[in-house]
Protein backbone atom coordinates (compact mmCIF):
# COMPACT_ATOMS: atom_id res chain seq x y z
CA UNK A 1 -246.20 -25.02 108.43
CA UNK A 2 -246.87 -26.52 104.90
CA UNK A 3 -244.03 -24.46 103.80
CA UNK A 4 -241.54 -26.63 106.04
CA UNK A 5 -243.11 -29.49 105.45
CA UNK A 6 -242.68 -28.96 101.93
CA UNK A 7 -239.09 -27.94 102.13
CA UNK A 8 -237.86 -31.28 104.30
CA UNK A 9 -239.79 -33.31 101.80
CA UNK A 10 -237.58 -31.46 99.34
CA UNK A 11 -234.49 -32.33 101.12
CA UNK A 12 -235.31 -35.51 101.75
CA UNK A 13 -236.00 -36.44 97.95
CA UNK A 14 -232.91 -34.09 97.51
CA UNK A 15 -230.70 -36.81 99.50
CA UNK A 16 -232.47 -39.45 98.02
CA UNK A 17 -231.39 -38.67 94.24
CA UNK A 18 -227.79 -37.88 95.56
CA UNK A 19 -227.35 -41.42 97.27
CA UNK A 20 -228.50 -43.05 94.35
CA UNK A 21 -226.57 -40.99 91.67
CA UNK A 22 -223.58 -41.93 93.86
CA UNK A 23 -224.17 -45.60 94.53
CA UNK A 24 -224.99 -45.73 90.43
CA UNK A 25 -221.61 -44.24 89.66
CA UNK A 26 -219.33 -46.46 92.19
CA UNK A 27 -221.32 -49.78 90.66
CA UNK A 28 -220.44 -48.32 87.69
CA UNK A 29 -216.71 -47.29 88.52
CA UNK A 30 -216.50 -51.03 90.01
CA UNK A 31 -217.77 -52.70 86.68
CA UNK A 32 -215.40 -50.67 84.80
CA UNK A 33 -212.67 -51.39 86.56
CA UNK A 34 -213.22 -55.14 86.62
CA UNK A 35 -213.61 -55.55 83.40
CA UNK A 36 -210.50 -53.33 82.42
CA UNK A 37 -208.22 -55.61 84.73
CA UNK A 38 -210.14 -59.02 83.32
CA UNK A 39 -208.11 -61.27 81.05
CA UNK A 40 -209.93 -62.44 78.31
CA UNK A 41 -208.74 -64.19 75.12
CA UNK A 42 -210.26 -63.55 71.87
CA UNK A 43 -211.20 -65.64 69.06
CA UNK A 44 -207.81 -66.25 67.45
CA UNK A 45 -205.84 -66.45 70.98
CA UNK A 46 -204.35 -63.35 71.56
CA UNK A 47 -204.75 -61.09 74.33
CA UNK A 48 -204.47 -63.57 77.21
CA UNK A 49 -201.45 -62.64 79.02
CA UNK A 50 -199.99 -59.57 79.95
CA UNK A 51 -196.12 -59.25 79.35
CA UNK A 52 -194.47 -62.38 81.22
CA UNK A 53 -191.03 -60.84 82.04
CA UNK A 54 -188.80 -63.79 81.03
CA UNK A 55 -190.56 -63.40 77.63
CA UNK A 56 -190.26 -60.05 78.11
CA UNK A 57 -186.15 -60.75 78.38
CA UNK A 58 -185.32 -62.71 75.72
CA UNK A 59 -187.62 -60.20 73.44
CA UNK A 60 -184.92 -57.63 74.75
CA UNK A 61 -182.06 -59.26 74.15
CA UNK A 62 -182.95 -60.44 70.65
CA UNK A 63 -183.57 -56.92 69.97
CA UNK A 64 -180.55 -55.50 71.92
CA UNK A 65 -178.65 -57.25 69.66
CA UNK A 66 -180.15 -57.82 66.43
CA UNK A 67 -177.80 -55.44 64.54
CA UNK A 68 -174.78 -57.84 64.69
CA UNK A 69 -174.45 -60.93 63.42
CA UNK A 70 -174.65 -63.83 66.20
CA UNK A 71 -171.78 -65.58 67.51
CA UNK A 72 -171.18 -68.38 69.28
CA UNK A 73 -171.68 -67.18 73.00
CA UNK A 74 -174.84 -64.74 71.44
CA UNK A 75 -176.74 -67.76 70.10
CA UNK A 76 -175.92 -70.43 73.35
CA UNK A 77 -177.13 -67.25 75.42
CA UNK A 78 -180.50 -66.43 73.04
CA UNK A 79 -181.23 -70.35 72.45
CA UNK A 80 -181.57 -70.56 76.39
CA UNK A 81 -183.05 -67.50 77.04
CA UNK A 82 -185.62 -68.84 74.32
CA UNK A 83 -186.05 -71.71 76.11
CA UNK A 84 -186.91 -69.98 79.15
CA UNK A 85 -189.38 -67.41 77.61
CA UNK A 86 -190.92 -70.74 75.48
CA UNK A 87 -191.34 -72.81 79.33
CA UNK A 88 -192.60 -69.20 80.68
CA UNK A 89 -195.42 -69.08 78.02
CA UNK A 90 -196.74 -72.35 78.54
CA UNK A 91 -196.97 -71.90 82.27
CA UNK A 92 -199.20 -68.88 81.87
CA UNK A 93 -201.06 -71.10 79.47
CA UNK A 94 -201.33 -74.06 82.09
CA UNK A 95 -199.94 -76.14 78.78
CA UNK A 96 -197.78 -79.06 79.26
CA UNK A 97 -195.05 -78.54 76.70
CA UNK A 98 -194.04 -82.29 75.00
CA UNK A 99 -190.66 -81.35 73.57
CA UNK A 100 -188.14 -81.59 76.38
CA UNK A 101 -186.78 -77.95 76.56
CA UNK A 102 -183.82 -78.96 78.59
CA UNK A 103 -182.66 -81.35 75.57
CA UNK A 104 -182.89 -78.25 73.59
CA UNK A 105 -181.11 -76.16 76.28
CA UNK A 106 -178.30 -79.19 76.30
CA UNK A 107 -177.58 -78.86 72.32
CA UNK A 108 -177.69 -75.21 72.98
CA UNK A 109 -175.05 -75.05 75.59
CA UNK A 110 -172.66 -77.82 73.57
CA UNK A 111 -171.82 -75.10 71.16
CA UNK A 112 -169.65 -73.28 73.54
CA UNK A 113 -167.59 -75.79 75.22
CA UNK A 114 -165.18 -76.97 72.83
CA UNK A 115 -164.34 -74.10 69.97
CA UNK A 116 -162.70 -76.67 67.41
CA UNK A 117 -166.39 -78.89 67.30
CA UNK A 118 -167.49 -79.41 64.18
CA UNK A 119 -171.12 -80.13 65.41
CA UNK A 120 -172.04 -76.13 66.11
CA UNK A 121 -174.11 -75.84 63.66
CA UNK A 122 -176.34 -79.96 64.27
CA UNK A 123 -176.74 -78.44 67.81
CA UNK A 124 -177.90 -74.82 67.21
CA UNK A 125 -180.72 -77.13 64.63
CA UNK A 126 -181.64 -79.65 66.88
CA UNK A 127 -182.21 -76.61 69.59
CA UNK A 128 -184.28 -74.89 66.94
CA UNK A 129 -186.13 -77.53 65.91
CA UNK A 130 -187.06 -78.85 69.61
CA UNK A 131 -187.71 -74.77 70.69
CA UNK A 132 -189.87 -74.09 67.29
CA UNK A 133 -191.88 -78.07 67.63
CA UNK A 134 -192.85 -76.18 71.25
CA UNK A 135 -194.06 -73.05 70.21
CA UNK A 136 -195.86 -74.86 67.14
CA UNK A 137 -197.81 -76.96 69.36
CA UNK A 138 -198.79 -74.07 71.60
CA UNK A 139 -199.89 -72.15 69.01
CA UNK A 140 -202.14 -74.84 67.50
CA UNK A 141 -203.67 -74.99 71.20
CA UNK A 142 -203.43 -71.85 72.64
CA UNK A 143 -202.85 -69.10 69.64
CA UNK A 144 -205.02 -70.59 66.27
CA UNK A 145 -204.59 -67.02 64.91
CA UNK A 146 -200.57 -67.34 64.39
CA UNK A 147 -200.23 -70.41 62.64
CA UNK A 148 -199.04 -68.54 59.33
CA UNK A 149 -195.73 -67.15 62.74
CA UNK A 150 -195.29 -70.58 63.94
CA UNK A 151 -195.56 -72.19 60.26
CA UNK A 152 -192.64 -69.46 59.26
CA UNK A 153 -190.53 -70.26 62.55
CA UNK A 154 -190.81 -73.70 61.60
CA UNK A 155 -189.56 -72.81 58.40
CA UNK A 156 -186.66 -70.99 59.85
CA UNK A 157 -185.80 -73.58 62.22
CA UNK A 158 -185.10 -75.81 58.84
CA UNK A 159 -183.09 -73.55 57.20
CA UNK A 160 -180.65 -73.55 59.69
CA UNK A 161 -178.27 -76.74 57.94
CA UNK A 162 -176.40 -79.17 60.11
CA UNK A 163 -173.50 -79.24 57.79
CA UNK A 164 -172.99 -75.47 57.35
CA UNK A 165 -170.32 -73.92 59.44
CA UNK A 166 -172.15 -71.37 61.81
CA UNK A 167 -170.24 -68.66 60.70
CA UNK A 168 -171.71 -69.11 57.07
CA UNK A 169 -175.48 -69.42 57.94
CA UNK A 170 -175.10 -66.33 60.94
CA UNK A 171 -178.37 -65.06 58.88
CA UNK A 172 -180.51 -67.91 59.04
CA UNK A 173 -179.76 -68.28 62.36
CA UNK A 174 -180.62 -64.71 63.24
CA UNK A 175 -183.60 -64.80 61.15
CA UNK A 176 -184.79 -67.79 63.44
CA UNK A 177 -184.01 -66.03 66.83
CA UNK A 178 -185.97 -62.55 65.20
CA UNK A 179 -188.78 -64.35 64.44
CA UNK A 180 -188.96 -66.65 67.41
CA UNK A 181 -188.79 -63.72 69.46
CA UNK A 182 -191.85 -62.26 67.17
CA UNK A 183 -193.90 -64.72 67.59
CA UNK A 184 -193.10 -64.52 71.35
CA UNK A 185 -194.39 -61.49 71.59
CA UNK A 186 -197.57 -61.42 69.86
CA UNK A 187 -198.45 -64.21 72.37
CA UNK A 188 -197.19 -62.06 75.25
């Protein structure tokens, strides 16, 4: 008789250790996976958001095309997809952007309605001026670690001359769109 009571003590302390092993590895499992899924941002901004797909898009198509030189069509398309990805960012940063994108989208489409406009080139820099003030100011708010990016996109958005045909400043112009798209993505 002390034999069985010995034995369902046993397998009643048995139990005991297996419920709790088991309810210590699902808290556990459920800590881990909270935390894995948690967005946090670190100290210089970065890792808030996790790949916004119209970011995401305009990324790709900079890339998709980066070996050619831009034309006229290529930059109206990348300027607007860049204003897109640029409105995108700021909404998953609940930031109110002050430059009016849609100005920047209207300079952007001007450059393909009438071929023999001598303007191209003021419109593609007011665009990139308006698109790289944006992402400036949401860096400084949002993104304090890539002020040296947004300084250099600023930088690029200046080099692109009002009074240069587009077809001889193609590389400044590319070099903006590269490096907006950069910048892009390291807040993405």
């Amino acid at each position: 008789k002390v034999m069985n009571v010995k034995k369902t003590q046993m397998s009643k302390s048995t139990g005991y250790s297996l419920l709790s092993g088991i309810s210590i590895f699902a808290l556990f499992m459920f800590i881990s996976s909270c935390s894995s899924t948690k967005k946090t941002m670190s100290k210089d901004g970065m890792g808030m958001h996790k790949n916004n797909s119209t970011v995401a898009a305009f990324i790709a198509y900079v890339d998709a095309n980066n070996k050619m030189l831009p034309d006229h069509s290529y930059i109206n398309n990348a300027l607007v997809k860049l204003a897109d990805a640029t409105n995108a960012m700021a909404g998953e940063n609940n930031y109110a952007i002050t430059p009016d994108l849609n100005k920047a989208k209207d300079f952007a489409n001007k450059i393909t309605q009438d071929a023999n406009e001598t303007t191209h080139s003021d419109n593609i820099r007011k665009s990139a001026e308006i698109l790289s003030d944006a992402l400036q100011n949401m860096q400084r708010s949002k993104y304090p670690g890539l002020s040296s990016s947004a300084t250099e996109l600023k930088g690029n958005a200046d080099a692109i001359k009002s009074n240069v045909l587009v077809h001889n400043q193609q590389a400044a112009i590319a070099t903006f769109l590269k490096n907006s798209a950069g910048l892009l993505q390291k807040m993405n």
